[in-house]
PDB file of N, CA and C in Angstrom:
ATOM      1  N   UNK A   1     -24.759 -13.874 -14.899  1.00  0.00           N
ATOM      2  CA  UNK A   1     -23.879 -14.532 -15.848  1.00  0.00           C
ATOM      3  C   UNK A   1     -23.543 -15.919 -15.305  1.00  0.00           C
ATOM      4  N   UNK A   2     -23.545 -17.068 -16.275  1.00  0.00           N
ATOM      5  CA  UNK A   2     -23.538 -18.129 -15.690  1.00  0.00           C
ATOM      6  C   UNK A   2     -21.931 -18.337 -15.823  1.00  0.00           C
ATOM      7  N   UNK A   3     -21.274 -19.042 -14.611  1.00  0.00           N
ATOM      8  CA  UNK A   3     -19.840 -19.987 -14.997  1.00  0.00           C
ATOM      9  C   UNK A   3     -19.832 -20.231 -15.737  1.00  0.00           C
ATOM     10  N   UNK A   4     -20.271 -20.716 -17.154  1.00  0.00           N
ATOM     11  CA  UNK A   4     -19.628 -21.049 -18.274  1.00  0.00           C
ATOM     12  C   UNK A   4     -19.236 -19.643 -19.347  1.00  0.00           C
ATOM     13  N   UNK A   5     -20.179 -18.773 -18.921  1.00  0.00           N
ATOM     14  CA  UNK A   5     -20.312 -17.845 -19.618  1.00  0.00           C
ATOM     15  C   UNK A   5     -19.313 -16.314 -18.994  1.00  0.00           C
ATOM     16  N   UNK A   6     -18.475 -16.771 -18.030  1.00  0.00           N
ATOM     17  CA  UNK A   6     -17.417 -15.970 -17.067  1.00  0.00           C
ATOM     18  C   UNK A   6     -16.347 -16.144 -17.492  1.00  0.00           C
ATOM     19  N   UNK A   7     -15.945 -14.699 -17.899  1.00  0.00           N
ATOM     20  CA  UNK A   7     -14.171 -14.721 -18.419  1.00  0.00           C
ATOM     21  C   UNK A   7     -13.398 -14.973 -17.832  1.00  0.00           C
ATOM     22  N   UNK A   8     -11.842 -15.483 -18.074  1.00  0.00           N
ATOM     23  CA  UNK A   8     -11.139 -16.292 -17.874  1.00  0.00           C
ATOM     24  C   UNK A   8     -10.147 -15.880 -17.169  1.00  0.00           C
ATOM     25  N   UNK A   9      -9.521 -15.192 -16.423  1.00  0.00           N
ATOM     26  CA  UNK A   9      -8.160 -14.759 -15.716  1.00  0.00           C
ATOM     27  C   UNK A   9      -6.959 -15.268 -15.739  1.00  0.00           C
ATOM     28  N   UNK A  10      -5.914 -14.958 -16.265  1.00  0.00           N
ATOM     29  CA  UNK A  10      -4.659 -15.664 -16.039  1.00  0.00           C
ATOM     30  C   UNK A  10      -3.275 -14.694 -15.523  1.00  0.00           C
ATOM     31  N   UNK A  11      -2.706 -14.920 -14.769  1.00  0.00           N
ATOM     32  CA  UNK A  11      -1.924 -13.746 -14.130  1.00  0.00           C
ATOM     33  C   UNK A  11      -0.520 -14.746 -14.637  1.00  0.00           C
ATOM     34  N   UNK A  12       0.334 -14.157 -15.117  1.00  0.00           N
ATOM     35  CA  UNK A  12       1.426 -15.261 -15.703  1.00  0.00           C
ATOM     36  C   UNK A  12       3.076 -14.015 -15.173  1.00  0.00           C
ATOM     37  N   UNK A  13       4.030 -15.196 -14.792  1.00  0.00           N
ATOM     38  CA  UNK A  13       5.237 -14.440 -14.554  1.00  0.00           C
ATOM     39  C   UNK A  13       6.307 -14.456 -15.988  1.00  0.00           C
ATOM     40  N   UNK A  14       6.969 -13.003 -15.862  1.00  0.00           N
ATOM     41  CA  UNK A  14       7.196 -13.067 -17.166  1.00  0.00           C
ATOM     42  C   UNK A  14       9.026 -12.567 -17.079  1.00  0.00           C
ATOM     43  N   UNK A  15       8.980 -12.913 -15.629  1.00  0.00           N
ATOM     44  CA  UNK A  15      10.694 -12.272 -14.815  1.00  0.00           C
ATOM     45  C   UNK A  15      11.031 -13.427 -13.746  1.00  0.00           C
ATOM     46  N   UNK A  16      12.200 -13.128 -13.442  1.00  0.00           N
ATOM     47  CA  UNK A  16      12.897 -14.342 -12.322  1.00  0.00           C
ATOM     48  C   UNK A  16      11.888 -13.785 -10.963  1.00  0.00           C
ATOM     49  N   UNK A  17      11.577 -12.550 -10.774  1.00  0.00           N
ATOM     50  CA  UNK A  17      10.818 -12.366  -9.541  1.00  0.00           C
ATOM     51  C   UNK A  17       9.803 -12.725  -9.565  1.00  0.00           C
ATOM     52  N   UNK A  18       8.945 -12.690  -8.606  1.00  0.00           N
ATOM     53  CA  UNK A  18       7.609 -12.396  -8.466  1.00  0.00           C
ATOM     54  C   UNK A  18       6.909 -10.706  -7.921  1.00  0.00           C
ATOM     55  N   UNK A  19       7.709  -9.844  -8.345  1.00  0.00           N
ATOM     56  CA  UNK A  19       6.890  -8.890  -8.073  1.00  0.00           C
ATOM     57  C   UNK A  19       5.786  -8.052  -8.711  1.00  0.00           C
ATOM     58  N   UNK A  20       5.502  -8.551  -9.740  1.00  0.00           N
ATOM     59  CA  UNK A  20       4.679  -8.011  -9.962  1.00  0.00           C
ATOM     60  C   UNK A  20       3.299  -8.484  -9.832  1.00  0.00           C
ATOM     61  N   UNK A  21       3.575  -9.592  -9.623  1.00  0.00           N
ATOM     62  CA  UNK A  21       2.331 -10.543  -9.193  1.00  0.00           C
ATOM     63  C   UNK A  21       1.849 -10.416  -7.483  1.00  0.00           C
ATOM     64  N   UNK A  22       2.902  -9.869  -7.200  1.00  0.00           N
ATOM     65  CA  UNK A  22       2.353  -9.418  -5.445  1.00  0.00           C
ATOM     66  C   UNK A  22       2.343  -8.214  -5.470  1.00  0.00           C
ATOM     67  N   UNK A  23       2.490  -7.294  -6.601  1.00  0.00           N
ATOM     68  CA  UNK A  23       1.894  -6.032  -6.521  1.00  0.00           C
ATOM     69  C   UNK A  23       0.192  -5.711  -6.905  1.00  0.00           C
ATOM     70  N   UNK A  24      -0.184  -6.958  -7.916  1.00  0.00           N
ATOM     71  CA  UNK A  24      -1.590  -7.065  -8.231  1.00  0.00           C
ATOM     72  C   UNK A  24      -2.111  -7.588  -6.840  1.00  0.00           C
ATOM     73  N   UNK A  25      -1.602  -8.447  -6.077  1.00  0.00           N
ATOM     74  CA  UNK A  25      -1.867  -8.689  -4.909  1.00  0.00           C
ATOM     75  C   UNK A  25      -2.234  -8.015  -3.699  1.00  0.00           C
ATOM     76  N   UNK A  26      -1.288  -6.741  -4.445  1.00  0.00           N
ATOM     77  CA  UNK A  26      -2.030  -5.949  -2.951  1.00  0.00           C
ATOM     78  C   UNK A  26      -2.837  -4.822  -3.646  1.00  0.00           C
ATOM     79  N   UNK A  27      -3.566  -5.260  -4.267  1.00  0.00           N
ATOM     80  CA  UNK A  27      -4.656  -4.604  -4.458  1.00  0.00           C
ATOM     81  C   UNK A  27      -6.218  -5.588  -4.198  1.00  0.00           C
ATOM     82  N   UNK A  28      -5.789  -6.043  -3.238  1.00  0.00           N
ATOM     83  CA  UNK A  28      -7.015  -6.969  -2.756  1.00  0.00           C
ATOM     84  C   UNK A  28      -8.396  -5.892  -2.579  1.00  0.00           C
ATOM     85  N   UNK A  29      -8.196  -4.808  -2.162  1.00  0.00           N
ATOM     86  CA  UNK A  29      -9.548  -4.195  -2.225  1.00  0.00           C
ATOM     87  C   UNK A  29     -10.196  -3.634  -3.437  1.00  0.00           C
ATOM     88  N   UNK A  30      -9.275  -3.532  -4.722  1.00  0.00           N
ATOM     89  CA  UNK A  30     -10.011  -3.993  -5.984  1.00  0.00           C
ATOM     90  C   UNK A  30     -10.208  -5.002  -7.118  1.00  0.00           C
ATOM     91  N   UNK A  31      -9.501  -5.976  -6.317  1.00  0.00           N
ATOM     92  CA  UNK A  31      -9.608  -7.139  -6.467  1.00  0.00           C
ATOM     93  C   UNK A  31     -10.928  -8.017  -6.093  1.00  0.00           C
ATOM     94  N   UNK A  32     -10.982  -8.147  -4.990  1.00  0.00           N
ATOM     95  CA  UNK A  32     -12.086  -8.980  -4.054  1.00  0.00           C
ATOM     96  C   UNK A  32     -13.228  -9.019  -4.982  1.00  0.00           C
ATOM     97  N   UNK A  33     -14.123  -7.173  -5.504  1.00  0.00           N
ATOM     98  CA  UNK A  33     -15.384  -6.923  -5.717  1.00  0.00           C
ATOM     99  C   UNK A  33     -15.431  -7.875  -7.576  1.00  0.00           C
ATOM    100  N   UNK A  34     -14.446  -8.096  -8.431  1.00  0.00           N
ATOM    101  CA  UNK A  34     -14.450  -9.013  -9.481  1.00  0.00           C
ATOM    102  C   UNK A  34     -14.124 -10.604  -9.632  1.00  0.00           C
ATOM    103  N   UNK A  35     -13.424 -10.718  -8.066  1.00  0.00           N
ATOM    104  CA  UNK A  35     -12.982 -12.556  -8.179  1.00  0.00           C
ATOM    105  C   UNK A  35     -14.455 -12.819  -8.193  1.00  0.00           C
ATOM    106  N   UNK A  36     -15.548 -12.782  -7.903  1.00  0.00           N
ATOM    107  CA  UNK A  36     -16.568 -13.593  -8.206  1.00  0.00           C
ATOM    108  C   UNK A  36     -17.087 -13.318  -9.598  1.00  0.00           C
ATOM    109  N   UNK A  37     -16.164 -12.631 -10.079  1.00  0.00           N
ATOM    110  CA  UNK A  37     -17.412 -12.169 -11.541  1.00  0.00           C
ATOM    111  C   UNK A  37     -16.318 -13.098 -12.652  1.00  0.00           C
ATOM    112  N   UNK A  38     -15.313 -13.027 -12.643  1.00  0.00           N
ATOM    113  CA  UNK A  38     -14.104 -14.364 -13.425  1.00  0.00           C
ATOM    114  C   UNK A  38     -13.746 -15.374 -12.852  1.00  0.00           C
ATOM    115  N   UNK A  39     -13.677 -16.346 -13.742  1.00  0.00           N
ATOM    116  CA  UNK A  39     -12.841 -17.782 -13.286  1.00  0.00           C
ATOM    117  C   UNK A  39     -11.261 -17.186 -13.400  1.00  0.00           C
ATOM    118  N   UNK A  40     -10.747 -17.402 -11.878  1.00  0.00           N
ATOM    119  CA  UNK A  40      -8.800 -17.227 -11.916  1.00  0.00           C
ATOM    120  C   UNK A  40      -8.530 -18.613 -12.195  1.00  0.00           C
ATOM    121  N   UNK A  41      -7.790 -19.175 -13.662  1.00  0.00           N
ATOM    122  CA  UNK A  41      -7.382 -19.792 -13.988  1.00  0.00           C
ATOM    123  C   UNK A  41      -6.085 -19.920 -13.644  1.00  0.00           C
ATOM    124  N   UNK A  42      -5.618 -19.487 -13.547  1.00  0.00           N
ATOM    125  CA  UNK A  42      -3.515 -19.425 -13.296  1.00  0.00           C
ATOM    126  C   UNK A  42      -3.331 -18.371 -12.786  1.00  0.00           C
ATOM    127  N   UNK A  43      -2.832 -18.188 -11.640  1.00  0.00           N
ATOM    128  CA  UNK A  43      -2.397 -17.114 -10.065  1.00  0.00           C
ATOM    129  C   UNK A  43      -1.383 -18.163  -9.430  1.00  0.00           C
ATOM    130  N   UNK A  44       0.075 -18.215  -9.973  1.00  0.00           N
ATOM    131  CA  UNK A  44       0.537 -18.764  -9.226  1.00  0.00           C
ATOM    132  C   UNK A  44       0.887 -18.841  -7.785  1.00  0.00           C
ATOM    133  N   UNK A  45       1.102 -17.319  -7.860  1.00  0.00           N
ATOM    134  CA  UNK A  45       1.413 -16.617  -6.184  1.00  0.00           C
ATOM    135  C   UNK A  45       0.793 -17.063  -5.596  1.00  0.00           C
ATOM    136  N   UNK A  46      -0.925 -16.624  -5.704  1.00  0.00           N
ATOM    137  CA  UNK A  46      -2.115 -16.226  -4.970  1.00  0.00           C
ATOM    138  C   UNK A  46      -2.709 -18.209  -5.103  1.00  0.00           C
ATOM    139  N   UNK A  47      -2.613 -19.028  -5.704  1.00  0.00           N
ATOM    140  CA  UNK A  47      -2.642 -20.691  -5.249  1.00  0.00           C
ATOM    141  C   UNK A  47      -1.983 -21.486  -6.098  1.00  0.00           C
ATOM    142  N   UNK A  48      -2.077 -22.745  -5.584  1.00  0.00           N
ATOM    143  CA  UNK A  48      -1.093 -23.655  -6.560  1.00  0.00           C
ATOM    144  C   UNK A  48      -2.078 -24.379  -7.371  1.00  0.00           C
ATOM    145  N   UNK A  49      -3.492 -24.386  -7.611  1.00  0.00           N
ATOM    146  CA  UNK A  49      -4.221 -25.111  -8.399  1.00  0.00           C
ATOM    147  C   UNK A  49      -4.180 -24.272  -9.982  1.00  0.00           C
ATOM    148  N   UNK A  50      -4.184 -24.925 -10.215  1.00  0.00           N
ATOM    149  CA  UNK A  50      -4.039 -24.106 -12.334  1.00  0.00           C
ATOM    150  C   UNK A  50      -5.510 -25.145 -13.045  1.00  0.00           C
ATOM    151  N   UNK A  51      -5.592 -24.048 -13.444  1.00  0.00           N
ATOM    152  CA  UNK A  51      -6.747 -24.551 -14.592  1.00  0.00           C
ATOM    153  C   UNK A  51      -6.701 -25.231 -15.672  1.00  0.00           C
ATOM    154  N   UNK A  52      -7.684 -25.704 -16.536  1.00  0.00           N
ATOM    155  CA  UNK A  52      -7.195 -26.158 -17.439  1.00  0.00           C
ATOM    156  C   UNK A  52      -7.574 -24.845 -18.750  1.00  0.00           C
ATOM    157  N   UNK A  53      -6.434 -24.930 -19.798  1.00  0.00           N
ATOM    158  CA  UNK A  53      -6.188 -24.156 -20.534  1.00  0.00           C
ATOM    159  C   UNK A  53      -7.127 -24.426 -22.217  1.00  0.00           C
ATOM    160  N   UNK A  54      -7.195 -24.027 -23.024  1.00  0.00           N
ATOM    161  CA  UNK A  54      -6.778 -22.823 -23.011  1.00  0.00           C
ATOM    162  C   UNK A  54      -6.802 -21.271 -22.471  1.00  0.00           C
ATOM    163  N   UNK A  55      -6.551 -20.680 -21.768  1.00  0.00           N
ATOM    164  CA  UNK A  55      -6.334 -19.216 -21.537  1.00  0.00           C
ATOM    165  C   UNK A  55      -7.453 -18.264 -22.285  1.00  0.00           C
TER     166      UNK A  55
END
């Protein structure tokens, strides 16, 4: 599948915390085997670069 043709990821906070976004976080060991198969567009936790949208 080419990068253009790779779905889009967006992890968005939707509370004053961040926990639920460091609970997807610690699932890095089923995580890892799909970050190469999607573009992560917006992960605020996990970096500070954001994509460009639309979503």
């Amino acid at each position: 599948m080419s990068k253009q043709q790779r779905p889009k990821m967006a992890v968005w906070k939707f509370a004053s915390c961040d926990g639920c976004q460091l609970t997807l976080l610690n699932c890095e060991d089923e995580l890892l085997p799909i970050a190469g198969e999607v573009d992560i567009v917006y992960f605020r936790e996990a970096t500070r670069a954001d994509g460009k949208g639309p979503y």
